[in-house]
C-alpha atoms as a PDB file:
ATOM      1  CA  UNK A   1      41.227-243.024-227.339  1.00  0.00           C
ATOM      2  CA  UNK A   2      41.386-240.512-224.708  1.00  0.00           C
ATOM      3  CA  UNK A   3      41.396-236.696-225.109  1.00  0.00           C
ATOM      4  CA  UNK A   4      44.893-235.521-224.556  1.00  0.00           C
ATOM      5  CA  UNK A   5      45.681-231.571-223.723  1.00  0.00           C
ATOM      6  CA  UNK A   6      47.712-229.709-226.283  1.00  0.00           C
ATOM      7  CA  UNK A   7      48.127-226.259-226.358  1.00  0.00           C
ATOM      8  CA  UNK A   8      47.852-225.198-230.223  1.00  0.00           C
ATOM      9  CA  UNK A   9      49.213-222.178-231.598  1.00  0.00           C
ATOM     10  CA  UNK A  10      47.460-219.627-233.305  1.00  0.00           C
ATOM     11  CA  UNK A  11      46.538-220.241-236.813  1.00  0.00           C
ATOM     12  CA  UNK A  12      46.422-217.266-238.174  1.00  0.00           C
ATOM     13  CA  UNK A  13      47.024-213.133-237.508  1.00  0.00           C
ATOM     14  CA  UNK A  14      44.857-211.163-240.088  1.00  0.00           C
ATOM     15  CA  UNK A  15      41.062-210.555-240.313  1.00  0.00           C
ATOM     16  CA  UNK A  16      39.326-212.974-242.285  1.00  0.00           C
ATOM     17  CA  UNK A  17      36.236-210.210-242.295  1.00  0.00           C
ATOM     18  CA  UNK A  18      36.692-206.692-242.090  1.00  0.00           C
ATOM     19  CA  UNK A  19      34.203-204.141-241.350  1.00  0.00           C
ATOM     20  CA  UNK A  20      35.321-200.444-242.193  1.00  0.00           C
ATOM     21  CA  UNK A  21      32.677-197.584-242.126  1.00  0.00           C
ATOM     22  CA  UNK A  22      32.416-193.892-241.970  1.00  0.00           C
ATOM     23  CA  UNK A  23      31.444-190.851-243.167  1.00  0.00           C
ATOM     24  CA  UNK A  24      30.846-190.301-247.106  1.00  0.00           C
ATOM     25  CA  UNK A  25      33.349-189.437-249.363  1.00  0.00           C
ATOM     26  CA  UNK A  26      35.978-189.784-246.896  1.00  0.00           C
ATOM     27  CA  UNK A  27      38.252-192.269-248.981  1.00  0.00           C
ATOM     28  CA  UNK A  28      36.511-196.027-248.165  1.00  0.00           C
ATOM     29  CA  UNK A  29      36.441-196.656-251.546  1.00  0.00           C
ATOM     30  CA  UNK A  30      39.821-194.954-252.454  1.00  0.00           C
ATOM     31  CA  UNK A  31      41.821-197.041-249.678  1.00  0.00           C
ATOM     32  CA  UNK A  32      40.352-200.276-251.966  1.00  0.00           C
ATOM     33  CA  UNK A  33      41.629-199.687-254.644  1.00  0.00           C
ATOM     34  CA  UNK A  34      45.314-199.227-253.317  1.00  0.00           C
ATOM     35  CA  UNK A  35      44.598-202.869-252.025  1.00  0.00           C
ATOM     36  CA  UNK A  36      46.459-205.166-254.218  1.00  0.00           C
ATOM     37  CA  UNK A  37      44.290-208.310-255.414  1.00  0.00           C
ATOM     38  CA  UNK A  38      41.473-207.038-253.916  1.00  0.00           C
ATOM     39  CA  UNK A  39      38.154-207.093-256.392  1.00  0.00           C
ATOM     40  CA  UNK A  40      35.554-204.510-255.188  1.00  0.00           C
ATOM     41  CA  UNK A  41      31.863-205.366-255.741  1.00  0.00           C
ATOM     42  CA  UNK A  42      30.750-202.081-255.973  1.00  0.00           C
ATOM     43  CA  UNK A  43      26.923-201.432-255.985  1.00  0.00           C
ATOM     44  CA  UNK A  44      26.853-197.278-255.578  1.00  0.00           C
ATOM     45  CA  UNK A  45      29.009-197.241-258.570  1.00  0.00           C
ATOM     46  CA  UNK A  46      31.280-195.254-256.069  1.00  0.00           C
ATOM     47  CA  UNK A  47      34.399-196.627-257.628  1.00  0.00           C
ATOM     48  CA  UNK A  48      33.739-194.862-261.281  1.00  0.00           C
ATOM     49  CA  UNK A  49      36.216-192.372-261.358  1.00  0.00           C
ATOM     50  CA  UNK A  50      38.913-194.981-259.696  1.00  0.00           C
ATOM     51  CA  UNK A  51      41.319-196.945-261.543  1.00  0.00           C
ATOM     52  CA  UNK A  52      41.141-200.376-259.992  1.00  0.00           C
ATOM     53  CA  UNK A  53      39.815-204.038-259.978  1.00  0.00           C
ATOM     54  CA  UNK A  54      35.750-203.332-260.277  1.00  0.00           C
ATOM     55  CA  UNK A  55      32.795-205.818-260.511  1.00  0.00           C
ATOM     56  CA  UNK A  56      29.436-203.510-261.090  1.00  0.00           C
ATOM     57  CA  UNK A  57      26.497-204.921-259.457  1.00  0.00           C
ATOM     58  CA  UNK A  58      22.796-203.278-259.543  1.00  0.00           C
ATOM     59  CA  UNK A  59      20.805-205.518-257.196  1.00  0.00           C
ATOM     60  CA  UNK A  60      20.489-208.709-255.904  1.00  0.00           C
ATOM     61  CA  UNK A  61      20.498-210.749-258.881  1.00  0.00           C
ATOM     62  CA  UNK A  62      23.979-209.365-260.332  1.00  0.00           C
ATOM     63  CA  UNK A  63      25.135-210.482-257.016  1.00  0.00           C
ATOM     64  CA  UNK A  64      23.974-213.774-257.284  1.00  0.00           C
ATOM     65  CA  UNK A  65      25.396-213.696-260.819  1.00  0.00           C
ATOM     66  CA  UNK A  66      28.591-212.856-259.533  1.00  0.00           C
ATOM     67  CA  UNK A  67      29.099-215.809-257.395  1.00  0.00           C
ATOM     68  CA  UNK A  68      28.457-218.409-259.753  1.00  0.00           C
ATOM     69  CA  UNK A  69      31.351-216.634-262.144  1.00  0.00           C
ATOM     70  CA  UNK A  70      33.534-216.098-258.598  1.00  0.00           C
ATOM     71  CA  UNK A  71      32.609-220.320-258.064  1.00  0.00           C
ATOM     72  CA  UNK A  72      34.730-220.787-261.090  1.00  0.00           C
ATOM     73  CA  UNK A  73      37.867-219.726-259.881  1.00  0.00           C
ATOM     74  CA  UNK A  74      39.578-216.419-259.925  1.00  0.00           C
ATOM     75  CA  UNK A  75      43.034-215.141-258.790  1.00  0.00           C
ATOM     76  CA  UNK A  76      42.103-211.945-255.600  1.00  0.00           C
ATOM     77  CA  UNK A  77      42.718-212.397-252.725  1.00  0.00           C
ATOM     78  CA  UNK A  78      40.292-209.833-251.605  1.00  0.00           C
ATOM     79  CA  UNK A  79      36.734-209.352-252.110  1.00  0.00           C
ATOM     80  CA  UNK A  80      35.657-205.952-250.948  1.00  0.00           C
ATOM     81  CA  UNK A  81      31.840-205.021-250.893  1.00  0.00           C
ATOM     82  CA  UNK A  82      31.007-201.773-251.302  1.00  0.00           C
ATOM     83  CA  UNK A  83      28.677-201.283-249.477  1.00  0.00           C
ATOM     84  CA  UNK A  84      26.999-203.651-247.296  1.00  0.00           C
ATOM     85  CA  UNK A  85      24.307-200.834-246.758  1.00  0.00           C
ATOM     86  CA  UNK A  86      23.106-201.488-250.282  1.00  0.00           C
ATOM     87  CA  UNK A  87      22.518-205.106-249.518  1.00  0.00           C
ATOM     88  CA  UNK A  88      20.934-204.583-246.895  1.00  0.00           C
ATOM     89  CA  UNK A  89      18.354-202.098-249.034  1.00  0.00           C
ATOM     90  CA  UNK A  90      18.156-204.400-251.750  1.00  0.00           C
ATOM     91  CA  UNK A  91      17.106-207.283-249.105  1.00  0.00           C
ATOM     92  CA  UNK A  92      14.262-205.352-247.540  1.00  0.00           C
ATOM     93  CA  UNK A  93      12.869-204.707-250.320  1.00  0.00           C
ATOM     94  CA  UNK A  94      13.109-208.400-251.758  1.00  0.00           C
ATOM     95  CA  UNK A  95      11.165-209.358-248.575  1.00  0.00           C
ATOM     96  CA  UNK A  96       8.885-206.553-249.173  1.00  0.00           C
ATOM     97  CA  UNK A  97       8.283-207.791-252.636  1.00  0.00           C
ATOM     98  CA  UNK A  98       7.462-211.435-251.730  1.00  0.00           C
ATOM     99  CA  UNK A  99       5.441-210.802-248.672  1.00  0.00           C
ATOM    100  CA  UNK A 100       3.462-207.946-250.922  1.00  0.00           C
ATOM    101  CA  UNK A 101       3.699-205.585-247.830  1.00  0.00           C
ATOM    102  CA  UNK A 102       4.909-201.823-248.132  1.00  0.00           C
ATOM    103  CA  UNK A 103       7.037-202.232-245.120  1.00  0.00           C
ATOM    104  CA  UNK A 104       8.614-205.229-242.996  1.00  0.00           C
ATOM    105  CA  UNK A 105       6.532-204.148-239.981  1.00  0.00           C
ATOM    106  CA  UNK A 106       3.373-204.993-241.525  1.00  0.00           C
ATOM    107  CA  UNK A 107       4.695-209.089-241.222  1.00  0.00           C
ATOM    108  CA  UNK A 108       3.561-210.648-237.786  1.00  0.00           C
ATOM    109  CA  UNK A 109       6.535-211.569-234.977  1.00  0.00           C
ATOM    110  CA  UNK A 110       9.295-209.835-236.629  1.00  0.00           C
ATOM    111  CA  UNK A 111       8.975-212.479-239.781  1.00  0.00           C
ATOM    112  CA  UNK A 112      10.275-209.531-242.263  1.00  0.00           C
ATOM    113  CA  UNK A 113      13.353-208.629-240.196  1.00  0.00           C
ATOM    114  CA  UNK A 114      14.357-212.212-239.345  1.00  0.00           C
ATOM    115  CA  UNK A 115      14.435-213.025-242.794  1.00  0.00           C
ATOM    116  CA  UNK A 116      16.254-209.912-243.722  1.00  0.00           C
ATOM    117  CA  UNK A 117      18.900-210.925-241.424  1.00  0.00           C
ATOM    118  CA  UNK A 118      18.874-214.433-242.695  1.00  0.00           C
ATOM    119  CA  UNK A 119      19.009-213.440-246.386  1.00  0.00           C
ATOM    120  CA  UNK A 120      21.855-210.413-245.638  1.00  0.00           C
ATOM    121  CA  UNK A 121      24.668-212.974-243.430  1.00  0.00           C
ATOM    122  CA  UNK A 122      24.299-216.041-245.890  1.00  0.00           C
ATOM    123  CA  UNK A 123      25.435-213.284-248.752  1.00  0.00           C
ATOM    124  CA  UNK A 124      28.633-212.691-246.162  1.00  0.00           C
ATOM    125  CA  UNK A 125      28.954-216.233-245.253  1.00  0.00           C
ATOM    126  CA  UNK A 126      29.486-217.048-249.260  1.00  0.00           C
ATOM    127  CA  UNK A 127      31.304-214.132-249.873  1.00  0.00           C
ATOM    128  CA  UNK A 128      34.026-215.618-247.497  1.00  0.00           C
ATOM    129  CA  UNK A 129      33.819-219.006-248.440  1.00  0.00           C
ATOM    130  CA  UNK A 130      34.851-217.459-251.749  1.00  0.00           C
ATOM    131  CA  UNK A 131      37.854-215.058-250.984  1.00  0.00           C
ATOM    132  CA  UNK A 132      41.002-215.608-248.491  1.00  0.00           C
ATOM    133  CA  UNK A 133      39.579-212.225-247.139  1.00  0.00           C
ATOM    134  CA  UNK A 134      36.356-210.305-247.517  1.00  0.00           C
ATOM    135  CA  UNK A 135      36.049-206.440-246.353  1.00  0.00           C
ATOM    136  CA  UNK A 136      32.588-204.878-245.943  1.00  0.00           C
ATOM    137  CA  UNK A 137      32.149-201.275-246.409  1.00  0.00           C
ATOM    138  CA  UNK A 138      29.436-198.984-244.655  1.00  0.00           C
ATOM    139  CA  UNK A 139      27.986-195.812-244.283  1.00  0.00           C
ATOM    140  CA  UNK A 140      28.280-194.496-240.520  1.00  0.00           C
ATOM    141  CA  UNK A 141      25.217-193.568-238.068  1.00  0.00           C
ATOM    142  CA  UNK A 142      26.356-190.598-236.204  1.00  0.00           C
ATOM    143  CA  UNK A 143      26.655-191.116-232.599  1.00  0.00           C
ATOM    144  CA  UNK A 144      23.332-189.013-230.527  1.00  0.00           C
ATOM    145  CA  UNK A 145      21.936-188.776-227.136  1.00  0.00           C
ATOM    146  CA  UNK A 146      19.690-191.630-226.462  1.00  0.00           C
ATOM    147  CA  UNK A 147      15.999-189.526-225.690  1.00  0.00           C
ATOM    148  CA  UNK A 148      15.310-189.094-222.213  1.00  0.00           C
ATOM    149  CA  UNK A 149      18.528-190.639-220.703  1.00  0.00           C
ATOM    150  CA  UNK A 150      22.191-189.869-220.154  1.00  0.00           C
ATOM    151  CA  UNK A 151      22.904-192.372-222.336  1.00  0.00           C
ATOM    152  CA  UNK A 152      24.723-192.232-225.908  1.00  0.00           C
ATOM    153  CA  UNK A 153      23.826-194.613-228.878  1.00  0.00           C
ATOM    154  CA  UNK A 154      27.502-195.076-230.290  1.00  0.00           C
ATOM    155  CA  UNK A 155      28.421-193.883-233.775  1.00  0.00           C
ATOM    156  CA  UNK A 156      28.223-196.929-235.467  1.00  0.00           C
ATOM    157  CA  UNK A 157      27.429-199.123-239.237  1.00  0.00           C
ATOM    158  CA  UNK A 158      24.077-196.842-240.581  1.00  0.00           C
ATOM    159  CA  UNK A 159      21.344-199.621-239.873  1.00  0.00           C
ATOM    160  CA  UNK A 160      20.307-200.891-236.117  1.00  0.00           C
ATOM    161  CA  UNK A 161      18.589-203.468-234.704  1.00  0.00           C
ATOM    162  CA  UNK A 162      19.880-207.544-234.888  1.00  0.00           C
ATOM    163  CA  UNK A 163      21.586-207.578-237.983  1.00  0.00           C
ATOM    164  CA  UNK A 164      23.822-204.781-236.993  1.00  0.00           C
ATOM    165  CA  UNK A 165      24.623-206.640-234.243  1.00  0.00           C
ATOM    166  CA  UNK A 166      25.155-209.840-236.264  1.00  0.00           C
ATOM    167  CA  UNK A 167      27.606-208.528-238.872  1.00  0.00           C
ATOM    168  CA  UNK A 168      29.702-206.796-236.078  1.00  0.00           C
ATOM    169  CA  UNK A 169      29.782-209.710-234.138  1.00  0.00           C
ATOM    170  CA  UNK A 170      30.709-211.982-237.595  1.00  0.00           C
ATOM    171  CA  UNK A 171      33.738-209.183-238.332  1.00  0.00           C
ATOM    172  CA  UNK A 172      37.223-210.225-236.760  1.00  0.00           C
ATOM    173  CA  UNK A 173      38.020-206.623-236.859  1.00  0.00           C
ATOM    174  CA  UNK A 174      35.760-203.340-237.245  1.00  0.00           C
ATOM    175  CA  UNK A 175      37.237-200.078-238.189  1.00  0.00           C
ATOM    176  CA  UNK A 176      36.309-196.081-237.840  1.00  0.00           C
ATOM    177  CA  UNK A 177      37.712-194.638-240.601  1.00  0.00           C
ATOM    178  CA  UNK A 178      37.310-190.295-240.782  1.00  0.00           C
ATOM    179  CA  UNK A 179      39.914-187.295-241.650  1.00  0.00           C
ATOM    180  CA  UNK A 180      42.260-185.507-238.686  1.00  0.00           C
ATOM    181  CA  UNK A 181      43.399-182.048-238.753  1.00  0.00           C
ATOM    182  CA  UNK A 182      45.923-182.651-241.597  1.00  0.00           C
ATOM    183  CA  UNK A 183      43.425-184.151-243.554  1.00  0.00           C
ATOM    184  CA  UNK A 184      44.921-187.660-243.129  1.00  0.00           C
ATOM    185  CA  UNK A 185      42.685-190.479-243.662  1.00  0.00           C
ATOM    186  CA  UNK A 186      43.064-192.463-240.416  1.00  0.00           C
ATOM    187  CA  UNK A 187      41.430-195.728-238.896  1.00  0.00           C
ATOM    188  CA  UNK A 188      40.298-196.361-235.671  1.00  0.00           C
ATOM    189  CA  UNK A 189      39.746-200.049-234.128  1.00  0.00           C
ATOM    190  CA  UNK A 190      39.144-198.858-230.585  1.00  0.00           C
ATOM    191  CA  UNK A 191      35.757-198.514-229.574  1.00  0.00           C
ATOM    192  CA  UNK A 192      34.516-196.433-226.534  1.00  0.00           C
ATOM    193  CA  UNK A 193      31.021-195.297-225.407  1.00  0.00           C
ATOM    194  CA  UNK A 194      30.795-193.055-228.636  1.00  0.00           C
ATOM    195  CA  UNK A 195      32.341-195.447-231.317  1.00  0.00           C
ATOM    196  CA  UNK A 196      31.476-199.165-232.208  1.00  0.00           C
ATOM    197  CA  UNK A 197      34.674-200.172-233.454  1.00  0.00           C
ATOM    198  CA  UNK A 198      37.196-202.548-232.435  1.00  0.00           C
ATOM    199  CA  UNK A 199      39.317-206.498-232.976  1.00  0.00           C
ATOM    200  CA  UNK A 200      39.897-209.782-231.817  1.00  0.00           C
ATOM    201  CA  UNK A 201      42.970-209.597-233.769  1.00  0.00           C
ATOM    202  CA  UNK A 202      46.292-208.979-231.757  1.00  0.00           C
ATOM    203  CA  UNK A 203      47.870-206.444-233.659  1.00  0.00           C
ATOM    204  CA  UNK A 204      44.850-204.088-234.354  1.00  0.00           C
ATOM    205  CA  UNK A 205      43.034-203.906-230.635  1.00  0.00           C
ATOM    206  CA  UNK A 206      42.434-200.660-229.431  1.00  0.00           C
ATOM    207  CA  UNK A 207      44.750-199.531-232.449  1.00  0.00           C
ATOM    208  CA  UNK A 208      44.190-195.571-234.269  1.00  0.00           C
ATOM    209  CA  UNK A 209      46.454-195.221-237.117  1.00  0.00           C
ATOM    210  CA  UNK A 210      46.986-193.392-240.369  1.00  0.00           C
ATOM    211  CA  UNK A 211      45.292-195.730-242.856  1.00  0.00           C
ATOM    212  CA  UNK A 212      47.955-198.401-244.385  1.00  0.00           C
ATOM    213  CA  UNK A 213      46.755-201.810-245.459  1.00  0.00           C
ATOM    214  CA  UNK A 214      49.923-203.479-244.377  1.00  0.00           C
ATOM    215  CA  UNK A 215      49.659-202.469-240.559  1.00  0.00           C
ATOM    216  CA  UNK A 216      45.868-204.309-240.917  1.00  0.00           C
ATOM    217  CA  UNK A 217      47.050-207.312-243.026  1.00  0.00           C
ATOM    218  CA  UNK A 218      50.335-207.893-241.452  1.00  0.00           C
ATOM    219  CA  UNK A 219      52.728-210.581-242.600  1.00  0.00           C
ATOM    220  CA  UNK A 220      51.799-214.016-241.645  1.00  0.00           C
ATOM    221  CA  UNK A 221      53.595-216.989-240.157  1.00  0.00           C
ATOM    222  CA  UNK A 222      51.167-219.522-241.677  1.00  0.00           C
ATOM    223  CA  UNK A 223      50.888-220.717-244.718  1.00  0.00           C
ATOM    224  CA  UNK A 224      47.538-218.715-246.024  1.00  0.00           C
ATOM    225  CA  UNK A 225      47.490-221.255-248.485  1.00  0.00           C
ATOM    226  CA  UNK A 226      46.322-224.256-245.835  1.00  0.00           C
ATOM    227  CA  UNK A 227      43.467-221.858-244.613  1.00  0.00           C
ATOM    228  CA  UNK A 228      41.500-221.661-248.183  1.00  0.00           C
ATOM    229  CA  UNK A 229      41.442-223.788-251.002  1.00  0.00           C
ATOM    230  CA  UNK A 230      43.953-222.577-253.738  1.00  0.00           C
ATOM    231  CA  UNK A 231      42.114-220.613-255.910  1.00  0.00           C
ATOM    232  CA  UNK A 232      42.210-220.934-260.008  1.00  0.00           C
END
């Protein structure tokens, strides 16, 4: 058998992870619940005044708790976690715990922060091999001179370091959401020397629009339903 050269069409349009961040109280978790079949895993308990799909978790545990019900089947098509910040809190301090150290730079050669890292993208990995689509919500690092240089470090998802790095690079699409002059709530996927932000999905590169679900998960050609096992 010999390897023959076929051009293959795109599979799909839409972001199978989404990573929206910004400022608080600007509307993250509002926009979510205007999502329809989206279930947000909210761990702030910033969705309490908001009429919507809600699954309360408290640490890591409930999490944990919640995939084994989600591995049963369910009917969204969305899961939305809000926020991966509190993950990554919750994580720390499991390492923390195990290790008995007051702070992950106590462990030798980065042990702490590898594991954190570790620990932090399997949760995302399962998330998404348990929804169609899975949106991660963040708090936003404001963008500052770098000390002693001309240089700026970007306004960006409110942790640094290689698990920043690893979650952008995991997202098909990361968005800037803040409020204009009107006070419309507006979304940003191009990314500049200020801004981390940005797609590898067609219709959202270099995009800044007033925020509206159906310009980010735009009709599809495919069949959704050959890209994820048909959920109960």
């Amino acid at each position: 058998m010999t390897l023959e050269k076929v051009k293959r069409e795109a599979v799909r349009k839409n972001p199978n992870l989404v990573l929206l961040y910004g400022a608080p109280k600007v509307g993250k978790t509002t926009v979510l619940t205007q999502l329809k079949d989206c279930l947000i895993i909210d761990t702030e308990h910033g969705a309490d005044m908001l009429d919507g799909y809600v699954y309360n978790v408290n640490n890591r545990d409930d999490l944990v708790e919640f995939y084994h019900m989600a591995e049963q089947g369910h009917k969204y098509k969305y899961f939305a976690l809000d926020t991966i910040d509190k993950l990554v809190e919750w994580t720390e301090k499991a390492v923390c715990v195990k290790y008995e150290v007051e702070d992950l730079s106590a462990l030798p050669y980065g042990k702490g922060w590898y594991e954190v890292r570790t620990k932090v993208m399997n949760h995302v990995k399962l998330m998404q091999s348990l929804a169609d689509h899975v949106i991660l919500i963040g708090h936003r690092k404001i963008a500052s001179f770098v000390e002693n240089s001309t240089a700026v470090d970007p306004e960006s998802l409110d942790f640094s370091g290689k698990l920043k790095n690893m979650i952008m690079s995991a997202c098909d699409a990361i968005g800037y959401m803040y409020r204009d002059e009107e006070s419309e709530l507006v979304v940003s996927f191009q990314g500049g020397t200020a801004l981390e932000a940005g797609s590898r999905c067609h219709h959202l590169r270099g995009e800044i629009f007033l925020f509206d679900w159906n310009k980010i998960y735009v009709k599809e050609k495919v069949d959704e339903s050959n890209t994820k096992q048909e959920r109960k």
